[in-house]
N, C-alpha and C. Protein backbone atom coordinates (compact mmCIF):
# COMPACT_ATOMS: atom_id res chain seq x y z
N UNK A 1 -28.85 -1.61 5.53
CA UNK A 1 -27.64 -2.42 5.54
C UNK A 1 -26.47 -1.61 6.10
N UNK A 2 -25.82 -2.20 7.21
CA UNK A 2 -24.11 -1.54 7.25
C UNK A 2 -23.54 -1.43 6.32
N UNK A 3 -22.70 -0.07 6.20
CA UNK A 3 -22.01 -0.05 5.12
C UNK A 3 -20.26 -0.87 5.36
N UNK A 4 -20.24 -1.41 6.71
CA UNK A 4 -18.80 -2.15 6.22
C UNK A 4 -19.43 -3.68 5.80
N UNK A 5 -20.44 -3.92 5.82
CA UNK A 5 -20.67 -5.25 5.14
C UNK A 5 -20.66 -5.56 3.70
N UNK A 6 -20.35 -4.10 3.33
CA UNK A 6 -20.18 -4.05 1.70
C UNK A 6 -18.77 -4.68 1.17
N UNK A 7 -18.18 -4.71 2.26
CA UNK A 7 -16.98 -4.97 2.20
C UNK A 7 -16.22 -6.94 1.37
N UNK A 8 -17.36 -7.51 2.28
CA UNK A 8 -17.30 -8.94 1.85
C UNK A 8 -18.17 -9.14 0.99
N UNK A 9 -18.85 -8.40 0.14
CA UNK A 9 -19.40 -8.92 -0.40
C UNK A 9 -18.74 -9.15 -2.45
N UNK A 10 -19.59 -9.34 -2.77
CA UNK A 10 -18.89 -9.60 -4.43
C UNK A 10 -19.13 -8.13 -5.01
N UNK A 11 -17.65 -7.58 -5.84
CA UNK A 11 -17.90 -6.34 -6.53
C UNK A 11 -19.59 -6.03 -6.93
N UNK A 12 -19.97 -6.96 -7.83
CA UNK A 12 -21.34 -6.72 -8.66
C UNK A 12 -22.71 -6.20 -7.74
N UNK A 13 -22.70 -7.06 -6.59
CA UNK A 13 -23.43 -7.19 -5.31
C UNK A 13 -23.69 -5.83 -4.77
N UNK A 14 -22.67 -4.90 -4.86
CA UNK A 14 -22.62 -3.57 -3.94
C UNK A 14 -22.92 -2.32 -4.60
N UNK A 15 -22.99 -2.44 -6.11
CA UNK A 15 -23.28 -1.42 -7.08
C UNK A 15 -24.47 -0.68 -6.60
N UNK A 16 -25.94 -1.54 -6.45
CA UNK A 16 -27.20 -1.17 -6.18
C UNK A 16 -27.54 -0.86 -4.71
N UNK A 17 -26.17 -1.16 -4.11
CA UNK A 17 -26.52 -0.91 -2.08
C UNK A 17 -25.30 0.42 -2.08
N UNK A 18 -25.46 1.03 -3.00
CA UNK A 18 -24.29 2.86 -3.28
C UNK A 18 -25.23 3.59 -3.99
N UNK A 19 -26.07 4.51 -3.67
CA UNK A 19 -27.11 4.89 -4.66
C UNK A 19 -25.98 6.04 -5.06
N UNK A 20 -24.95 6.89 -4.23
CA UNK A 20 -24.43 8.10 -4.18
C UNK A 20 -23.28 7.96 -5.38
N UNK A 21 -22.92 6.12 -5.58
CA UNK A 21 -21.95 6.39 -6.90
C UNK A 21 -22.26 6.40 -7.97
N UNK A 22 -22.50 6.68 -8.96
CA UNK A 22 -22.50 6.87 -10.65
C UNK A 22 -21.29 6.63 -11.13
N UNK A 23 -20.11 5.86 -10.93
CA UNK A 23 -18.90 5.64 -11.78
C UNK A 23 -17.95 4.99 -10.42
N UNK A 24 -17.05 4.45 -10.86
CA UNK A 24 -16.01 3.83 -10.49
C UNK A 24 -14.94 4.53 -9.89
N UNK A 25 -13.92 4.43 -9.19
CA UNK A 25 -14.13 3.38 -8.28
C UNK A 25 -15.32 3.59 -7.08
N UNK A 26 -15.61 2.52 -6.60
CA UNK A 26 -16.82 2.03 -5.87
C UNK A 26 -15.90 1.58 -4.52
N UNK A 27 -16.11 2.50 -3.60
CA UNK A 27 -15.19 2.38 -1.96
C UNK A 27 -16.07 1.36 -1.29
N UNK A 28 -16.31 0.44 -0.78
CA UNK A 28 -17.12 -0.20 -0.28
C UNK A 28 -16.48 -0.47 1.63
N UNK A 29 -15.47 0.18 2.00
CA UNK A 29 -14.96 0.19 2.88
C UNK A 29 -13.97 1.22 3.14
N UNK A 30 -13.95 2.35 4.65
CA UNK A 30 -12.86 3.33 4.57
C UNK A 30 -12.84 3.48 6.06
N UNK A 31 -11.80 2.99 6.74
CA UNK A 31 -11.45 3.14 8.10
C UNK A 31 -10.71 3.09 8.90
N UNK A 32 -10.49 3.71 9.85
CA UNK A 32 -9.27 3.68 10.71
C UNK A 32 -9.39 2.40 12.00
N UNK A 33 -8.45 1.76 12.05
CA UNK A 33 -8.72 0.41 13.02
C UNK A 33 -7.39 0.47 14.06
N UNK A 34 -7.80 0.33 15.24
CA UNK A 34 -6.55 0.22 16.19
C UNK A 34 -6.71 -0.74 16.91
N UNK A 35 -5.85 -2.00 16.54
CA UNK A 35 -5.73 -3.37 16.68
C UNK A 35 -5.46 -3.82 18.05
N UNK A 36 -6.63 -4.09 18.66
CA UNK A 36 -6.40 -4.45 20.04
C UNK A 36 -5.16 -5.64 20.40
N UNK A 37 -5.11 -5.56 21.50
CA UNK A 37 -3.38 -6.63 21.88
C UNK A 37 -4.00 -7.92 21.59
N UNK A 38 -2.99 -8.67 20.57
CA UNK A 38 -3.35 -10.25 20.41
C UNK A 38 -3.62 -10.39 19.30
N UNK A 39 -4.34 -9.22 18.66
CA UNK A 39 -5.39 -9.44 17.28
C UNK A 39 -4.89 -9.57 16.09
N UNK A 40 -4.62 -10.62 15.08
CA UNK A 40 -4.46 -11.01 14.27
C UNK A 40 -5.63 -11.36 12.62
N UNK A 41 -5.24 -11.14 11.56
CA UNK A 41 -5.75 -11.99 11.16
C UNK A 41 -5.26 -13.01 9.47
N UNK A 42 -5.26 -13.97 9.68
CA UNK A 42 -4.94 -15.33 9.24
C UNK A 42 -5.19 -15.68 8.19
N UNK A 43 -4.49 -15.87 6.45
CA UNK A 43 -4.67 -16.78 5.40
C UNK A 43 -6.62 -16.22 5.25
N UNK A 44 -6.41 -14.67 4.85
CA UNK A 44 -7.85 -14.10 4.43
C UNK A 44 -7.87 -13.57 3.09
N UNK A 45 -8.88 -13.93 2.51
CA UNK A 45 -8.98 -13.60 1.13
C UNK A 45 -10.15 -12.50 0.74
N UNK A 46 -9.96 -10.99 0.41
CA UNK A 46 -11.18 -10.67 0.03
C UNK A 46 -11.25 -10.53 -1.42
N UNK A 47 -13.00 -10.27 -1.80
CA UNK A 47 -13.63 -10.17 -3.00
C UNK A 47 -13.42 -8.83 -3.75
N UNK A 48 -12.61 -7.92 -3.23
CA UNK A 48 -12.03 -6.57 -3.80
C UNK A 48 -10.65 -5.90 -3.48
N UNK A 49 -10.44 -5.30 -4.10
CA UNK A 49 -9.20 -4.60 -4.02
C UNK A 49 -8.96 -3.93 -2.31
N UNK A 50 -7.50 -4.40 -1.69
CA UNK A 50 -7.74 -3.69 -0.72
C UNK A 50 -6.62 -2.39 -0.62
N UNK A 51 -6.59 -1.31 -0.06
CA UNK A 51 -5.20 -0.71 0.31
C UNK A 51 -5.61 -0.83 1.85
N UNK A 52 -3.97 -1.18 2.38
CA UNK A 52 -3.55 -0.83 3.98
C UNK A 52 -2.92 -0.40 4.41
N UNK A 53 -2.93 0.94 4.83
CA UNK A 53 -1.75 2.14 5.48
C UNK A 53 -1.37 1.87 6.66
N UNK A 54 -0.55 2.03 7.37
CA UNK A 54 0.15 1.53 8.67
C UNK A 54 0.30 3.06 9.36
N UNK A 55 -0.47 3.47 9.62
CA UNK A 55 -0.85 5.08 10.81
C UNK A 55 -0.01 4.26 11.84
N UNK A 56 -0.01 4.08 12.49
CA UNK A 56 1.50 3.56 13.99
C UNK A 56 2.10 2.27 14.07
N UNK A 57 2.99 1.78 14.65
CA UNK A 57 3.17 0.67 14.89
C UNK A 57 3.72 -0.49 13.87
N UNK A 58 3.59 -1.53 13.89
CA UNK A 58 4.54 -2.38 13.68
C UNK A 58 3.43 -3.81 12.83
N UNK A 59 2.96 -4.86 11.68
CA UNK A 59 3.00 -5.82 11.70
C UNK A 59 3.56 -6.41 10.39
N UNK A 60 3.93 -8.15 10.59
CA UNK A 60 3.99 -9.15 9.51
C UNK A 60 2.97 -8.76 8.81
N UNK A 61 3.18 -8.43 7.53
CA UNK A 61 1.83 -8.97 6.14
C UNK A 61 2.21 -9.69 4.98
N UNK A 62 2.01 -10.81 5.43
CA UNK A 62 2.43 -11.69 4.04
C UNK A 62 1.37 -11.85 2.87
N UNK A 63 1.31 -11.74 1.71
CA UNK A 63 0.88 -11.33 1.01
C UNK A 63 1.15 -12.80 -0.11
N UNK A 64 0.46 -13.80 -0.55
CA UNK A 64 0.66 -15.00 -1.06
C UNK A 64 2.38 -15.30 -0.94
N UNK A 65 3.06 -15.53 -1.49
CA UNK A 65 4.59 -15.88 -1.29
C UNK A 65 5.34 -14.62 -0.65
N UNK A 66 4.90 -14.03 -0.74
CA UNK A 66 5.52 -12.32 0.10
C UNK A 66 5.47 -12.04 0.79
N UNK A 67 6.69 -11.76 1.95
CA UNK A 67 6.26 -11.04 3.22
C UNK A 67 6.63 -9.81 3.34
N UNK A 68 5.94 -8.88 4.42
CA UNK A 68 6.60 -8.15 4.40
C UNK A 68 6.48 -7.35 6.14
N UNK A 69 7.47 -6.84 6.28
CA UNK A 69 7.82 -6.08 7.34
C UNK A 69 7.27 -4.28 7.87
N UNK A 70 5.84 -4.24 7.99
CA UNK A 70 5.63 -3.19 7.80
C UNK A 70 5.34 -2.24 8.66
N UNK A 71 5.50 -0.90 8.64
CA UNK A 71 6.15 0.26 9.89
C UNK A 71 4.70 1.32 9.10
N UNK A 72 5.30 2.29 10.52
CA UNK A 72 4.39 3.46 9.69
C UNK A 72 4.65 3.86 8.47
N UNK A 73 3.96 4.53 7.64
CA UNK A 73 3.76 4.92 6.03
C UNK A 73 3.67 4.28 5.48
N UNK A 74 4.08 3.00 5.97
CA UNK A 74 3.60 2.13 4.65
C UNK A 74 2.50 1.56 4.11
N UNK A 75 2.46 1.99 2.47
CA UNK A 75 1.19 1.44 2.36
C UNK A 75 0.98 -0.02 1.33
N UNK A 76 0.53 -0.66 1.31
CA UNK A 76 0.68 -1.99 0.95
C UNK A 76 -0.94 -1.93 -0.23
N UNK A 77 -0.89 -3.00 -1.13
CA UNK A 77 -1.89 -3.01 -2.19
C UNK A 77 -2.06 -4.26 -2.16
N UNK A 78 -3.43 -4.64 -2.41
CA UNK A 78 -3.22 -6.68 -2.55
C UNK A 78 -4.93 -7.06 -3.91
N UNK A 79 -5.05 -7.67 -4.32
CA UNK A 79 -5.58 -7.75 -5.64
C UNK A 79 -7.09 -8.68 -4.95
N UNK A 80 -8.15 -9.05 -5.22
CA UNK A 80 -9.13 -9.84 -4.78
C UNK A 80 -8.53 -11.40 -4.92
N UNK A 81 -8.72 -12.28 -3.96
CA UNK A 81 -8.50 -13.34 -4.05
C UNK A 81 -6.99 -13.86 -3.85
N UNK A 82 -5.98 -12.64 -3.29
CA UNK A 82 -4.78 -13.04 -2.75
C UNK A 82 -4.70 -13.57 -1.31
N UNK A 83 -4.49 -14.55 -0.80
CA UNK A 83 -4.20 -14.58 0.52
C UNK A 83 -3.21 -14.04 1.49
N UNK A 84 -3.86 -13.62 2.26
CA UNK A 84 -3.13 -12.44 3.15
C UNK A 84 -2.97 -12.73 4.35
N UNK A 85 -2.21 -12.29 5.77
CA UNK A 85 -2.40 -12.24 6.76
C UNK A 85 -2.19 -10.81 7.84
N UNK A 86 -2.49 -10.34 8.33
CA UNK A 86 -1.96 -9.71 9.12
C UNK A 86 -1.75 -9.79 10.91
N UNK A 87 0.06 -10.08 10.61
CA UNK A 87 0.16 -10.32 12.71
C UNK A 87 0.92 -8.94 13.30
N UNK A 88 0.25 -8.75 13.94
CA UNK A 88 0.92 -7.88 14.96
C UNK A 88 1.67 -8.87 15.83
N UNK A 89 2.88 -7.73 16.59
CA UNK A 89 3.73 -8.15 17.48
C UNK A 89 3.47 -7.80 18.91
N UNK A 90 3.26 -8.50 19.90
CA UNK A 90 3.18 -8.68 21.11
C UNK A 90 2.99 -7.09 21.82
N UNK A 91 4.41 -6.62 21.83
CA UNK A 91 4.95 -5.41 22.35
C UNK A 91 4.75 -4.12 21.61
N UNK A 92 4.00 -4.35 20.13
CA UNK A 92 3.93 -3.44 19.43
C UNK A 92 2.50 -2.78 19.40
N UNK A 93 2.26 -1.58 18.75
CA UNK A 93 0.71 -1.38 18.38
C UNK A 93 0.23 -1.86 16.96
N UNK A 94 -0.33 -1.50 16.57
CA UNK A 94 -1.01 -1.61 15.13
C UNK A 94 -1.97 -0.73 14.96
N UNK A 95 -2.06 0.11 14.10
CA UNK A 95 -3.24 1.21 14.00
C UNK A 95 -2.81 1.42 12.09
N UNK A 96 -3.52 1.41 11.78
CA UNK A 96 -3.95 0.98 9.95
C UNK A 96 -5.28 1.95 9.69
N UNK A 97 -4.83 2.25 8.29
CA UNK A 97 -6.55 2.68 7.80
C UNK A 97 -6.55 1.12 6.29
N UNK A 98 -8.14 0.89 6.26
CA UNK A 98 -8.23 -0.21 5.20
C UNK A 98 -9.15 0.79 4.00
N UNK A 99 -8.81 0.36 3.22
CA UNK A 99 -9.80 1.16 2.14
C UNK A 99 -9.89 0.01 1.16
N UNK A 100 -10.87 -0.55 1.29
CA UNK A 100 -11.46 -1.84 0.17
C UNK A 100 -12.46 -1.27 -1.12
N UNK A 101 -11.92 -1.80 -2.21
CA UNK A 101 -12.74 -0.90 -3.08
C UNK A 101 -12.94 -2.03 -4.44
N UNK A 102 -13.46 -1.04 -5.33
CA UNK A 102 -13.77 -2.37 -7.06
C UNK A 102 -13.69 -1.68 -8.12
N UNK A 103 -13.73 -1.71 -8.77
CA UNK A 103 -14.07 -1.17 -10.10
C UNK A 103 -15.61 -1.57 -10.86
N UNK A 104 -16.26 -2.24 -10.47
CA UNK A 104 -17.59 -2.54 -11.35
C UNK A 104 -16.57 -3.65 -11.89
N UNK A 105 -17.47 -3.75 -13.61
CA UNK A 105 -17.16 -4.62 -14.42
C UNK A 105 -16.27 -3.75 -15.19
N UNK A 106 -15.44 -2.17 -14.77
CA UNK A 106 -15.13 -1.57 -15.70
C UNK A 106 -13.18 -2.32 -15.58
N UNK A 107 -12.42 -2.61 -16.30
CA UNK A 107 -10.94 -3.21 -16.09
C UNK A 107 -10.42 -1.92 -15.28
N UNK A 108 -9.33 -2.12 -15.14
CA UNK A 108 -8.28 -1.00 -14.39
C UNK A 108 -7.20 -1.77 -14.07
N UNK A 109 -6.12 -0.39 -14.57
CA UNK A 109 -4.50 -1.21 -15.49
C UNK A 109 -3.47 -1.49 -13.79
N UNK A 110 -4.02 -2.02 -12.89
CA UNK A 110 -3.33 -1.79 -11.62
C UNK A 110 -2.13 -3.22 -11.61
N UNK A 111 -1.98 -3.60 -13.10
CA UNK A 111 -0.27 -4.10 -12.94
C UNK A 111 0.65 -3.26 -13.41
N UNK A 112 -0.08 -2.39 -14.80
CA UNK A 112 1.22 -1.33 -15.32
C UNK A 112 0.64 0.14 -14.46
N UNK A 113 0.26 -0.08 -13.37
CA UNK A 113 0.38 1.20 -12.46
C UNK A 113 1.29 1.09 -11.76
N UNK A 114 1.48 0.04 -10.61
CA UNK A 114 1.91 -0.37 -9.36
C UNK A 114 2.78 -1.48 -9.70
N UNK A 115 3.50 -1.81 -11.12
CA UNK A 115 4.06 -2.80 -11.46
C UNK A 115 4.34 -4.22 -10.64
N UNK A 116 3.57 -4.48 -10.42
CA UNK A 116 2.83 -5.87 -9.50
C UNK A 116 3.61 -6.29 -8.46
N UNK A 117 3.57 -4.78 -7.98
CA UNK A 117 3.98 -4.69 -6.56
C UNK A 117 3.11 -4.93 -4.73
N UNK A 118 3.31 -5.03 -4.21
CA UNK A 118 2.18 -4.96 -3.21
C UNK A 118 2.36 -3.99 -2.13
N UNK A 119 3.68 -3.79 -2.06
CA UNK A 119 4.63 -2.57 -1.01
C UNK A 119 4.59 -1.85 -2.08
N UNK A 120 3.55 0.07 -1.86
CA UNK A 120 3.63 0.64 -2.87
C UNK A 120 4.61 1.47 -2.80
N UNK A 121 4.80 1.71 -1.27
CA UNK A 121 6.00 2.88 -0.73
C UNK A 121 5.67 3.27 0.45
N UNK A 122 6.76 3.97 1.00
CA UNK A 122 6.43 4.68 2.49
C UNK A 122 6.42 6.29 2.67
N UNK A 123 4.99 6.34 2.97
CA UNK A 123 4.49 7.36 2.67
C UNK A 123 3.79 8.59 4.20
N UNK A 124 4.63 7.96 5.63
CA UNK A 124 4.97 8.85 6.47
C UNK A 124 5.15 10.26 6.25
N UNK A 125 4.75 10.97 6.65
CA UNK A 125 4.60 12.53 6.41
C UNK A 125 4.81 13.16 5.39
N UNK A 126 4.13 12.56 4.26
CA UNK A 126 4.07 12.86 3.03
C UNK A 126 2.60 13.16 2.75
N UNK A 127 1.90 14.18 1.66
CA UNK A 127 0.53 14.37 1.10
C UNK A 127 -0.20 13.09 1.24
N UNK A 128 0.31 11.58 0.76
CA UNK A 128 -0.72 10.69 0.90
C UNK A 128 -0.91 10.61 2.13
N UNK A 129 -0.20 10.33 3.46
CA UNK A 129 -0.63 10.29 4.80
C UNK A 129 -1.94 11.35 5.01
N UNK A 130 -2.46 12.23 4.55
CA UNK A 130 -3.24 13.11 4.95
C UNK A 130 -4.39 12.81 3.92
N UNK A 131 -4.12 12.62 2.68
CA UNK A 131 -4.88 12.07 1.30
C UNK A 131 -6.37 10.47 2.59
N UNK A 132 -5.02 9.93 2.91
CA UNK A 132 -5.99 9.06 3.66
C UNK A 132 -6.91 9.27 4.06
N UNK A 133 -6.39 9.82 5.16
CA UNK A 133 -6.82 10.24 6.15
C UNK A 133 -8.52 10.97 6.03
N UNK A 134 -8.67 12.46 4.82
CA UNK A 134 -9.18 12.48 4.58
C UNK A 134 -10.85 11.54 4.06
N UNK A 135 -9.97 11.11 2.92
CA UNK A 135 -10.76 9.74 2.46
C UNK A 135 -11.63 8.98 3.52
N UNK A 136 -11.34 8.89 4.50
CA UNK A 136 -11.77 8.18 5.61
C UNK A 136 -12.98 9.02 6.20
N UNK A 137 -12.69 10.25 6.30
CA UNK A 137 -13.53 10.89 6.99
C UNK A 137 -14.55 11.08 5.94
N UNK A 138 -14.43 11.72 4.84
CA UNK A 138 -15.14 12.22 3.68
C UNK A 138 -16.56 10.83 3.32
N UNK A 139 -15.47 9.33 3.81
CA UNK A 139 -16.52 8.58 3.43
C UNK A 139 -17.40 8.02 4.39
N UNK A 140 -17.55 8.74 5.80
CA UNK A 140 -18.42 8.10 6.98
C UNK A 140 -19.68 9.53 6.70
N UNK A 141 -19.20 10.45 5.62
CA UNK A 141 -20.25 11.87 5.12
C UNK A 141 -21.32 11.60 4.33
N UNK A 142 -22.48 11.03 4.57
CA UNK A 142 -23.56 10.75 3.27
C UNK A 142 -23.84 12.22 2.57
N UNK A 143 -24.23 11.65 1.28
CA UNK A 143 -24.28 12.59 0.08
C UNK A 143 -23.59 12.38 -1.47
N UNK A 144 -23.44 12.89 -2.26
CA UNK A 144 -22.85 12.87 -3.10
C UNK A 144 -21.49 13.41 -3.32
N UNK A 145 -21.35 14.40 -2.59
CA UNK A 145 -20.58 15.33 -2.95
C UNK A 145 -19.16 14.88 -2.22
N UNK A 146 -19.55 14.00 -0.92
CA UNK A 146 -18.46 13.06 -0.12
C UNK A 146 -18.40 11.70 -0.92
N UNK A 147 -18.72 10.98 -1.47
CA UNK A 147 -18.60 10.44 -1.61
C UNK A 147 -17.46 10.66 -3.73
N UNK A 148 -18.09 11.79 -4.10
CA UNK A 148 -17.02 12.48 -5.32
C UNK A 148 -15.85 12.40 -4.93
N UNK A 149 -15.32 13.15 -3.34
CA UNK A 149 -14.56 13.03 -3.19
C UNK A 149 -13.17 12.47 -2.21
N UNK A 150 -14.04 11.06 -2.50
CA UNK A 150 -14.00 9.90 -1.72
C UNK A 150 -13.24 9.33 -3.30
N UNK A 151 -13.60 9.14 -4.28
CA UNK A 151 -12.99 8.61 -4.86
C UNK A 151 -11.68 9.60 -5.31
N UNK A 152 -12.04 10.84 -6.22
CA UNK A 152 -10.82 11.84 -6.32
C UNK A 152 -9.82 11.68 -5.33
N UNK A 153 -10.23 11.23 -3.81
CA UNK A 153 -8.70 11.16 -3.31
C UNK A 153 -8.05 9.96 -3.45
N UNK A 154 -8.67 9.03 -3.95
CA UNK A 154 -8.59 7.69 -4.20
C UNK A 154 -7.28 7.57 -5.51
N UNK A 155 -7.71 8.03 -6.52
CA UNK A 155 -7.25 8.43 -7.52
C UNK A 155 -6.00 8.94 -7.16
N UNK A 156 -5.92 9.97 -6.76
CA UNK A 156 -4.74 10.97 -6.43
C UNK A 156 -3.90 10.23 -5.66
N UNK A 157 -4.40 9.12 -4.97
CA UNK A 157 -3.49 8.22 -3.97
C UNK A 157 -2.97 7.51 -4.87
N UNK A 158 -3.19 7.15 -5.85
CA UNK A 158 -3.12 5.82 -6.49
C UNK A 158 -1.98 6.33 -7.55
N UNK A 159 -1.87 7.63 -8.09
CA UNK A 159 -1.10 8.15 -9.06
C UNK A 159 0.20 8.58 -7.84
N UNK A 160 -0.03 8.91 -6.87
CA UNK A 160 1.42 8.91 -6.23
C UNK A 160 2.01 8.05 -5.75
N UNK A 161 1.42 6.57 -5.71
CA UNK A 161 1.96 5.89 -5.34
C UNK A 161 2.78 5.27 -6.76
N UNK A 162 1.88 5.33 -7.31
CA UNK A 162 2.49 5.59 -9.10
C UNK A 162 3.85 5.61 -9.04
N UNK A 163 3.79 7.11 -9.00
CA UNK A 163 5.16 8.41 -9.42
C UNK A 163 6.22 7.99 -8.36
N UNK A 164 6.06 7.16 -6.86
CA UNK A 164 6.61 6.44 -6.29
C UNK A 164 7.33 5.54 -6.61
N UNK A 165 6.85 5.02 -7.09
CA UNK A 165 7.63 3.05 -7.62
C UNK A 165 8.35 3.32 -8.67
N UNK A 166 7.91 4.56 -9.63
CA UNK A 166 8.69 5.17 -10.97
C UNK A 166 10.06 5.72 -10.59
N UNK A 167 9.64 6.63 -9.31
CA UNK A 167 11.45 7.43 -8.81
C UNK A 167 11.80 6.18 -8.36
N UNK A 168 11.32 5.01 -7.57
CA UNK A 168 12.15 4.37 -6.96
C UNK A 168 12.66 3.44 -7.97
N UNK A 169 12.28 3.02 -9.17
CA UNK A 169 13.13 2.51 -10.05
C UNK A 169 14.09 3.01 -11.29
N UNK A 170 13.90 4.58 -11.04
CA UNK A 170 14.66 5.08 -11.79
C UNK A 170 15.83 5.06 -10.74
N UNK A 171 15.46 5.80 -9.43
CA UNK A 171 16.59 5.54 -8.75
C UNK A 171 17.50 4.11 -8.40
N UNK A 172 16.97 3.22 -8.47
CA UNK A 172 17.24 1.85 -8.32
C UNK A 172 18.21 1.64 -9.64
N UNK A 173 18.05 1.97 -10.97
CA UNK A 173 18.24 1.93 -12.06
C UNK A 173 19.89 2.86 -12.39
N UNK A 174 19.65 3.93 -11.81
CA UNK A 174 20.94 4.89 -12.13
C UNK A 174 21.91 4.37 -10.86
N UNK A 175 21.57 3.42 -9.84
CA UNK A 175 22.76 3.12 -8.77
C UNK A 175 23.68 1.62 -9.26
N UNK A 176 22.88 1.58 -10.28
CA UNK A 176 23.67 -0.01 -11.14
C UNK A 176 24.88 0.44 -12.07
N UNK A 177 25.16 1.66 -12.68
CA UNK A 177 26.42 1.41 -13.20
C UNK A 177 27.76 1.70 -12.50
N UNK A 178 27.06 1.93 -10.87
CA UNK A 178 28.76 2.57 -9.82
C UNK A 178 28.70 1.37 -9.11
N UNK A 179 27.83 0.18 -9.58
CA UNK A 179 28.46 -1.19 -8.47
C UNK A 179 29.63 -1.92 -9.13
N UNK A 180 29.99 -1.80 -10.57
CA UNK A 180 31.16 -2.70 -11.13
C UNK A 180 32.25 -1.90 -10.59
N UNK A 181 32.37 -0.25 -10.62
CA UNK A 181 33.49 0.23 -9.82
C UNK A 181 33.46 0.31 -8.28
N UNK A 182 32.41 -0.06 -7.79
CA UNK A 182 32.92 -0.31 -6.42
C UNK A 182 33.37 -1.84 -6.08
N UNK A 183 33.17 -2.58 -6.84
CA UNK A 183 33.52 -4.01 -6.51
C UNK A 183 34.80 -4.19 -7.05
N UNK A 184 35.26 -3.10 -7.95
CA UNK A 184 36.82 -2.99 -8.03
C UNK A 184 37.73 -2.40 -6.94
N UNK A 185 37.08 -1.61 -6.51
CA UNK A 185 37.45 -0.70 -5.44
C UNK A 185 37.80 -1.53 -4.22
N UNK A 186 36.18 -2.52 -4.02
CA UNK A 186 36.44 -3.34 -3.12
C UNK A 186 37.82 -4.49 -3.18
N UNK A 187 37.90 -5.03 -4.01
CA UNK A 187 38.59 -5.24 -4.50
C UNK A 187 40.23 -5.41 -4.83
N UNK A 188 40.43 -3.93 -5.11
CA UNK A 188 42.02 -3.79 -4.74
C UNK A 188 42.28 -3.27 -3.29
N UNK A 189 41.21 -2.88 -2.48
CA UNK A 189 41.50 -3.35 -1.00
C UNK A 189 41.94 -4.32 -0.64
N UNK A 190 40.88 -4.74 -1.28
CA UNK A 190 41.57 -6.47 -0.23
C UNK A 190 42.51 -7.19 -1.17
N UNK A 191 43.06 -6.12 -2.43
CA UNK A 191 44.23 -7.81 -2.50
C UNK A 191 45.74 -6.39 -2.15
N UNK A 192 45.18 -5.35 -1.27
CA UNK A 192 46.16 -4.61 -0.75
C UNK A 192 46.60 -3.84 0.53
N UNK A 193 45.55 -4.39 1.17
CA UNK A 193 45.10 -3.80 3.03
C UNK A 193 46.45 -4.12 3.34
N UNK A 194 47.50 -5.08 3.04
CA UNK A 194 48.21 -5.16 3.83
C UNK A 194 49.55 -3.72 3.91
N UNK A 195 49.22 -3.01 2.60
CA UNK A 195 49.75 -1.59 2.56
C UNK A 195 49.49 -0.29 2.47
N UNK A 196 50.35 0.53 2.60
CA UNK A 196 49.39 1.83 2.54
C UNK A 196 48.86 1.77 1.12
N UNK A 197 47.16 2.37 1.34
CA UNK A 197 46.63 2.24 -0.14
C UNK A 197 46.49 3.89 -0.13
N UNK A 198 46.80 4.53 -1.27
CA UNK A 198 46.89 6.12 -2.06
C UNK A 198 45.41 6.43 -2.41
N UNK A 199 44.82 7.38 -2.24
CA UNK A 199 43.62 7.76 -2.99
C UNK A 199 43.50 7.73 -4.36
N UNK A 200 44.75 7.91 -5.45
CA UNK A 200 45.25 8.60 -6.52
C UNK A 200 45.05 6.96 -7.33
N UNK A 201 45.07 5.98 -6.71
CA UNK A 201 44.94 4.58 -6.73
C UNK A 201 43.40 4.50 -7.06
């Protein structure tokens, strides 16, 4: 059997076509794709977890009511059974790695990880850009020992994208108590532009 046909198939289905995994997560897809001109694809639903990194270029990924605008580093998360699309733009490239994966029947807490986000962060010349990258190669390696650490980087991706969404809402969080004084600020500007305004003000 090809191993990207593991890809569509149902989590349960692919357990016994991986002799090399003994535990979770279960990669059933890891690759780099460079999206020929035109190529789209349309309101697609898969049977496992996917991640999609954006290595160059430019597309739309709307993600059930969500769109989003996505550039290099970014890496995007989408759940089994969300509808998705991905368009590239005319003038642009598209070059992505996909990493489709499952858990078995074992759960995994990926709303209080990624707080049910789908944009996990942008991660351009940062450790995960290379974390990928790896991953990709490690999993076209038969054996065991590639495929160990096929998931370990999996993992390690998944906790920084973590520690990601955490700074970005702490930071998000500490820029909310200087907007009531800037909207004062704003404020006695404009009910005073028409004079000199003092700093000391």
């Amino acid at each position: 059997m090809n191993r990207d046909e593991l890809s569509d198939m149902q989590p349960s289905e692919t357990i016994d076509k991986q002799p090399d995994y003994y535990f979770p997560p279960y990669i059933t897809l890891a690759h780099m794709f460079h999206a020929p001109k035109g190529w789209s694809i349309r309101n697609r639903e898969m049977t496992q977890f996917v991640l999609q990194y954006v290595v160059d270029g430019f597309a739309y990924y709307p993600v059930g009511d969500s769109h989003y605008e996505t550039r290099r580093g970014d890496l995007l998360f989408h759940r089994p059974q969300e509808l998705h699309s991905i368009l590239t733009v005319e003038d642009q490239p598209y070059v992505c790695i996909s990493i489709v994966f499952h858990f078995g029947t074992q759960p995994f807490p990926y709303d209080d990880l990624f707080r049910n986000r789908h944009l996990l962060g942008n991660f351009a010349d940062h450790p995960v850009d290379a974390m990928l990258s790896q991953l990709v190669a490690h999993y076209r390696q038969p054996g065991l020992p590639h495929q160990i650490r096929c998931q370990g980087l999996l993992m390690q991706i998944f906790a920084e994208a973590a520690q990601w969404g955490e700074t970005y809402a702490a930071r998000t969080r500490s820029d909310k108590p200087h907007i009531p004084k800037l909207v004062l600020i704003k404020n006695h500007l404009h009910d005073h532009f028409c004079r000199d305004v003092h700093m000391k003000e």
